[in-house]
N, C-alpha and C. Protein backbone atom coordinates (compact mmCIF):
# COMPACT_ATOMS: atom_id res chain seq x y z
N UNK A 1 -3.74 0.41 20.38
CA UNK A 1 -4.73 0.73 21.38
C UNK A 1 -4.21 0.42 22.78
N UNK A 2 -3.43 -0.60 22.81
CA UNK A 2 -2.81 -0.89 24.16
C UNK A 2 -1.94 0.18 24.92
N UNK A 3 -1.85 1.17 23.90
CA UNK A 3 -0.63 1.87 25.02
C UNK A 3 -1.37 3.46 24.80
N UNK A 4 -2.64 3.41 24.19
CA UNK A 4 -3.10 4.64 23.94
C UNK A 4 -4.02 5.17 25.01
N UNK A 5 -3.42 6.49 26.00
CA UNK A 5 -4.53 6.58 26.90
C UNK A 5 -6.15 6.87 26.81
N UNK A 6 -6.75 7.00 25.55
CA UNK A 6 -8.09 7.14 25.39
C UNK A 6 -8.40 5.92 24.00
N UNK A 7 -8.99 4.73 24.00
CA UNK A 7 -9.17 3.19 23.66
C UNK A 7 -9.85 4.35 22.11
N UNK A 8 -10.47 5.31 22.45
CA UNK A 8 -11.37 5.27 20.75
C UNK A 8 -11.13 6.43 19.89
N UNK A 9 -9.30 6.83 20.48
CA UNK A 9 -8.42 7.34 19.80
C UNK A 9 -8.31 6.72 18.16
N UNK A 10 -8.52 7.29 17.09
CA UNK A 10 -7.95 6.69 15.87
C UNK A 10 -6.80 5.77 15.60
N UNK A 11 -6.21 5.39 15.17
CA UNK A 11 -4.91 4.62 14.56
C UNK A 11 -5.45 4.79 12.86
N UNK A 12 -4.15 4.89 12.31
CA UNK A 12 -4.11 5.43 11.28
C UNK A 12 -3.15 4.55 10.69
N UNK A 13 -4.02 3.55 9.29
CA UNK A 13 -2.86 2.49 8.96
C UNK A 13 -2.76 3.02 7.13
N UNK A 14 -1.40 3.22 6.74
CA UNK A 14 -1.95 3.50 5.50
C UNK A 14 -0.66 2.46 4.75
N UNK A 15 -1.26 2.03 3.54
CA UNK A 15 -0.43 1.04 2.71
C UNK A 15 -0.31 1.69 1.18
N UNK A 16 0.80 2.00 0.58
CA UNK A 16 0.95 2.09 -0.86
C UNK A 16 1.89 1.55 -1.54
N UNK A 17 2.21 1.79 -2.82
CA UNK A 17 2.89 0.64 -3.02
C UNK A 17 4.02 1.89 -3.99
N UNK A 18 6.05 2.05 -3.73
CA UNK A 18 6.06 3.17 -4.20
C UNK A 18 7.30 2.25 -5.60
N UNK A 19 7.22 3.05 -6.66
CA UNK A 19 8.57 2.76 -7.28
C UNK A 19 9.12 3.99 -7.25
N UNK A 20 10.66 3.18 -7.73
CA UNK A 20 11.80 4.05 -7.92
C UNK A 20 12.51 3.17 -9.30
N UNK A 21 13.13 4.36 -10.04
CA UNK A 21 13.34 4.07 -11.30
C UNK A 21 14.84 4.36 -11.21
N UNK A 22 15.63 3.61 -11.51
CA UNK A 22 17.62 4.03 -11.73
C UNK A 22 17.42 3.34 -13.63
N UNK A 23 18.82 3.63 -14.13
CA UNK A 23 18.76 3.39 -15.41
C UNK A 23 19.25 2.24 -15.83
N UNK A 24 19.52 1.28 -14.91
CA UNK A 24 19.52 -0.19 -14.16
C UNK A 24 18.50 -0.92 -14.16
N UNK A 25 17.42 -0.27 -13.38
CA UNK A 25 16.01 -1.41 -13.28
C UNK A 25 14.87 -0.11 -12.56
N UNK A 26 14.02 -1.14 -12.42
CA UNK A 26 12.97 -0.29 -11.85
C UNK A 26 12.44 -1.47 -10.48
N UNK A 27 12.38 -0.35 -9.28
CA UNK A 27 12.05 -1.14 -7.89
C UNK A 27 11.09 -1.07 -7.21
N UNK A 28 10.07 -1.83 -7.33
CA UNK A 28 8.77 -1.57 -6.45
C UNK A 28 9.13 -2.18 -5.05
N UNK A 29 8.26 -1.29 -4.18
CA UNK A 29 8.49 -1.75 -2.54
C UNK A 29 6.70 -1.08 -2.14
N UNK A 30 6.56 -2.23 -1.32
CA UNK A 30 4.82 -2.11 -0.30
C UNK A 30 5.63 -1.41 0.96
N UNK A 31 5.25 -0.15 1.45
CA UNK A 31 5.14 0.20 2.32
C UNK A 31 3.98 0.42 3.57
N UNK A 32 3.98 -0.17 4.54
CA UNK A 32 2.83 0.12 5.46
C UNK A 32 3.28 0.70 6.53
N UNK A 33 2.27 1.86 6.88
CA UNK A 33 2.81 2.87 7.94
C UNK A 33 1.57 2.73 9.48
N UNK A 34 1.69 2.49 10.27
CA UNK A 34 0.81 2.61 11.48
C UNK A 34 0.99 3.70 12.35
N UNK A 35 0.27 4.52 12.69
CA UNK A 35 0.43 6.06 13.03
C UNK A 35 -0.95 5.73 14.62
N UNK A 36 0.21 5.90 15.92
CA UNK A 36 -1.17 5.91 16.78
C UNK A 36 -0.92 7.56 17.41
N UNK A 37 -1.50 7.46 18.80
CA UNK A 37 -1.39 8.74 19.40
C UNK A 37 -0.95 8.31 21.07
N UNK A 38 -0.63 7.60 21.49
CA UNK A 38 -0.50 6.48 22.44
C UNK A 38 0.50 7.35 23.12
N UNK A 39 1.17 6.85 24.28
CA UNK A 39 2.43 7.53 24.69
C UNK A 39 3.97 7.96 24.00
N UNK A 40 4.22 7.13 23.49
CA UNK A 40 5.40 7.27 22.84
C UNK A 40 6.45 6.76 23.18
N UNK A 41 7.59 6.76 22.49
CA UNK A 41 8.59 6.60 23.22
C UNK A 41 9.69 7.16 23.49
N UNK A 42 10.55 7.87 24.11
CA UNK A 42 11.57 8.36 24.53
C UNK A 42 12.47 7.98 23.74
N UNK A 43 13.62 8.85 22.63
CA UNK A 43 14.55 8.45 21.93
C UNK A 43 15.81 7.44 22.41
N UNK A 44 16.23 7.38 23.36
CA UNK A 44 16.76 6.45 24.13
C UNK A 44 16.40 4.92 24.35
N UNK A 45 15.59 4.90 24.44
CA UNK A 45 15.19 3.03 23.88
C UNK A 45 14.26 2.94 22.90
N UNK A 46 14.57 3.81 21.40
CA UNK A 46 14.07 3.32 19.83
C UNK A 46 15.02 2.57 19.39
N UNK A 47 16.37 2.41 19.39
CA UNK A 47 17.70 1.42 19.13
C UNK A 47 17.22 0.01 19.70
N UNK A 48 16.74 -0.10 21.35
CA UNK A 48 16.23 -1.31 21.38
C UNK A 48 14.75 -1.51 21.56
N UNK A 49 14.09 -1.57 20.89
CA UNK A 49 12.85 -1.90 21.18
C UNK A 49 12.28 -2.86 20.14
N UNK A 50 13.59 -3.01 18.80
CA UNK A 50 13.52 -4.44 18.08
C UNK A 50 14.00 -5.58 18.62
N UNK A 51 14.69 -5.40 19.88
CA UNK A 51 15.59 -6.57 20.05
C UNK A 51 14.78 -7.21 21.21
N UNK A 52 14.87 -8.93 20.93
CA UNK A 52 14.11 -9.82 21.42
C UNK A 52 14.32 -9.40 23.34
N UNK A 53 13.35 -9.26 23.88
CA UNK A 53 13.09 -9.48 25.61
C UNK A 53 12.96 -8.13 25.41
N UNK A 54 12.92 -6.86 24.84
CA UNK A 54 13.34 -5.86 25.87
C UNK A 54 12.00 -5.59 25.83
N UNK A 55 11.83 -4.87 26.91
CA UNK A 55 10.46 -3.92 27.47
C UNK A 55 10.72 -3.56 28.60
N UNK A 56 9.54 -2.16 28.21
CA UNK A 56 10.01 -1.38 29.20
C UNK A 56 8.06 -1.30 30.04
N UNK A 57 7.70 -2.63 30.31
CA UNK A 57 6.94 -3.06 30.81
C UNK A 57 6.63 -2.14 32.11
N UNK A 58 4.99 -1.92 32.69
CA UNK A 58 5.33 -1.47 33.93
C UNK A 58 3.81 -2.21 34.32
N UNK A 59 3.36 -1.89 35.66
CA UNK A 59 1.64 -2.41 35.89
C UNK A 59 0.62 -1.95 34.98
N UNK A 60 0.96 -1.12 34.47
CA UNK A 60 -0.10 -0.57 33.40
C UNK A 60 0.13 -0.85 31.64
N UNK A 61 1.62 -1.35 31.45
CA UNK A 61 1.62 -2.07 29.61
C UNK A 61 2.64 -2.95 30.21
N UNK A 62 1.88 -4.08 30.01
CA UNK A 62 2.90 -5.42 30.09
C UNK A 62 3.48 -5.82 28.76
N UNK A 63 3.97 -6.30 28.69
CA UNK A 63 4.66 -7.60 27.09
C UNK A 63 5.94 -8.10 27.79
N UNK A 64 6.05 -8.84 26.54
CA UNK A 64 7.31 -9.94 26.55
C UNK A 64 8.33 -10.00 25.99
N UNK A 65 7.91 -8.52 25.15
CA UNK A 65 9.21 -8.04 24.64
C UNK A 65 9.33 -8.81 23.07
N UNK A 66 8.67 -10.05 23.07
CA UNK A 66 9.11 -10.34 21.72
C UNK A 66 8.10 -10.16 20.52
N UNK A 67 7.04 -8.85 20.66
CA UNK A 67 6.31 -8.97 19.26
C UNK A 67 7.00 -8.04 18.61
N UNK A 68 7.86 -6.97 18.59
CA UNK A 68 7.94 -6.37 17.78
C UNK A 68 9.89 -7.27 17.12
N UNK A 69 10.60 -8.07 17.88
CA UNK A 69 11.50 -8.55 17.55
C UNK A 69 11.54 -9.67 16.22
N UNK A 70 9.97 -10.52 16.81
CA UNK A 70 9.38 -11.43 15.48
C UNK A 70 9.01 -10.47 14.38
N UNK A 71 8.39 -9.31 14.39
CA UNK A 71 8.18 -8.63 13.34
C UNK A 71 9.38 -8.54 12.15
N UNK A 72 10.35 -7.91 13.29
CA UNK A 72 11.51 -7.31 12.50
C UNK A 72 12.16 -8.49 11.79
N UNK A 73 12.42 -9.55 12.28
CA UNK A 73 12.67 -10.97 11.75
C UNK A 73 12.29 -11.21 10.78
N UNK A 74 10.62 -11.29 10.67
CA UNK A 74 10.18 -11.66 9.58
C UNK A 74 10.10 -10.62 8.15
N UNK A 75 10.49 -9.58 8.90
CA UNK A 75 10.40 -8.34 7.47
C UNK A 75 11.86 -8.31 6.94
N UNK A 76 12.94 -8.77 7.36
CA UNK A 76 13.94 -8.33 7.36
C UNK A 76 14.49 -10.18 6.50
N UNK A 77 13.66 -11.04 6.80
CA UNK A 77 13.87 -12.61 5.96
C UNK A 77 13.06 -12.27 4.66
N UNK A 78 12.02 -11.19 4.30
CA UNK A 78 11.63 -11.16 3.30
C UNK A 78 12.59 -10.10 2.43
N UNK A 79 13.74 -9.49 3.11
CA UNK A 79 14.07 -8.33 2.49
C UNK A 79 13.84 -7.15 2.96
N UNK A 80 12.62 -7.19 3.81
CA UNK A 80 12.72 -5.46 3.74
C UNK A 80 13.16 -5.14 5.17
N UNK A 81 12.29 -3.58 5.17
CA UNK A 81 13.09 -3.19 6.21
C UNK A 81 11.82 -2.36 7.84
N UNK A 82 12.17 -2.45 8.48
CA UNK A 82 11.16 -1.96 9.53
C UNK A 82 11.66 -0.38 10.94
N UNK A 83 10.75 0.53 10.79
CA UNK A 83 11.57 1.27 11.86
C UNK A 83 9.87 2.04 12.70
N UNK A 84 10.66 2.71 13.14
CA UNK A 84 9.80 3.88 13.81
C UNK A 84 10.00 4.98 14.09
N UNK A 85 9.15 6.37 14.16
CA UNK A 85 9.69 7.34 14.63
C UNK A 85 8.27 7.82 16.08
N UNK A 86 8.75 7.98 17.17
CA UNK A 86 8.47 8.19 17.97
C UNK A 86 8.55 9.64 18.93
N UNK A 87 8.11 9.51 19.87
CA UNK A 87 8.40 10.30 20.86
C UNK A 87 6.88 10.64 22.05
N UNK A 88 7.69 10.66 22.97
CA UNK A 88 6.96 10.76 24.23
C UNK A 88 5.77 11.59 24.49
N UNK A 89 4.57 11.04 24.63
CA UNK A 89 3.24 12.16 24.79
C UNK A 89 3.06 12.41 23.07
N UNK A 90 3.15 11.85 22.58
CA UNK A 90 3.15 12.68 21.00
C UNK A 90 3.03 11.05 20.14
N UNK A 91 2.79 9.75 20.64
CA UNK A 91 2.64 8.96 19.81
C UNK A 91 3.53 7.99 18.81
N UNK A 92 3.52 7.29 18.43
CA UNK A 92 4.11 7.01 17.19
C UNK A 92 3.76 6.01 16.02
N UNK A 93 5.12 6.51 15.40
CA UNK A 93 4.56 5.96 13.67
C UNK A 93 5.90 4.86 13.19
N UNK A 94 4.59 3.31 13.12
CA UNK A 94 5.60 2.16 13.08
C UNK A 94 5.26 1.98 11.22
N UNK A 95 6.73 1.86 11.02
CA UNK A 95 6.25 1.03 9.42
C UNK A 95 7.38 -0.07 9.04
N UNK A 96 6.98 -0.15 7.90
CA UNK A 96 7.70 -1.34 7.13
C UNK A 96 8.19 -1.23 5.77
N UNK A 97 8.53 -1.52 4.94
CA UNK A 97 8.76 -1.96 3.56
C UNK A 97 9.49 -3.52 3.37
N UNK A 98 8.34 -3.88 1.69
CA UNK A 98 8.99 -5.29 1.43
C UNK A 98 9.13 -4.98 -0.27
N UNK A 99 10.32 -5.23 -0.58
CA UNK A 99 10.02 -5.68 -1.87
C UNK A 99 9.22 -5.98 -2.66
N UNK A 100 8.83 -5.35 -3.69
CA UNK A 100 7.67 -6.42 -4.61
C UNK A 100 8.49 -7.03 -5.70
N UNK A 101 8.07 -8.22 -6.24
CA UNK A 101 9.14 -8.55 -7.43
C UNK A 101 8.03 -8.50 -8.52
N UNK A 102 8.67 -8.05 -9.81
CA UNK A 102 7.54 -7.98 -11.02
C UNK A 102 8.10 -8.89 -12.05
């Protein structure tokens, strides 16, 4: 909602849980996907926008650069993995995956 120019825009969070089968083992992983409509971001700083300080802060979206760096930290100490696909005026879609163990 913070970076979305109309506050009662949707966000769209969806969680499932997927396997994959090799003739080895079988691998469950929780995926959660967050889908806004917000500005976006320009392909040019999606490489850093995990890494601790950066922002591209202005008078109108402040941060500190470090919530999405703790994220990636903590998904990445459980195993999994975190990205985004973006782009400018068009929104974007943050997710994750973690391992499940059975």
């Amino acid at each position: 909602m913070k970076y979305s120019p109309d506050p009662s825009t949707p966000i769209t969070l969806t969680s499932v849980v997927r396997q994959s089968v090799t003739p080895e083992s079988v691998h469950y992983e929780w995926r959660v996907e967050v889908v806004d409509q917000g500005i976006g971001i320009a392909a040019e700083y999606l490489p850093m926008i995990f890494e601790r300080f950066y922002t591209r802060s202005s008078a109108l979206q402040v941060g500190s650069g470090l919530g999405l760096a703790i994220c990636k930290e903590i998904i990445e100490r459980h195993g999994g993995v975190i990205g985004v696909q973006s782009a400018p005026d068009q929104g974007s879609a943050f997710f994750f995956t973690l391992p499940l163990v059975t």
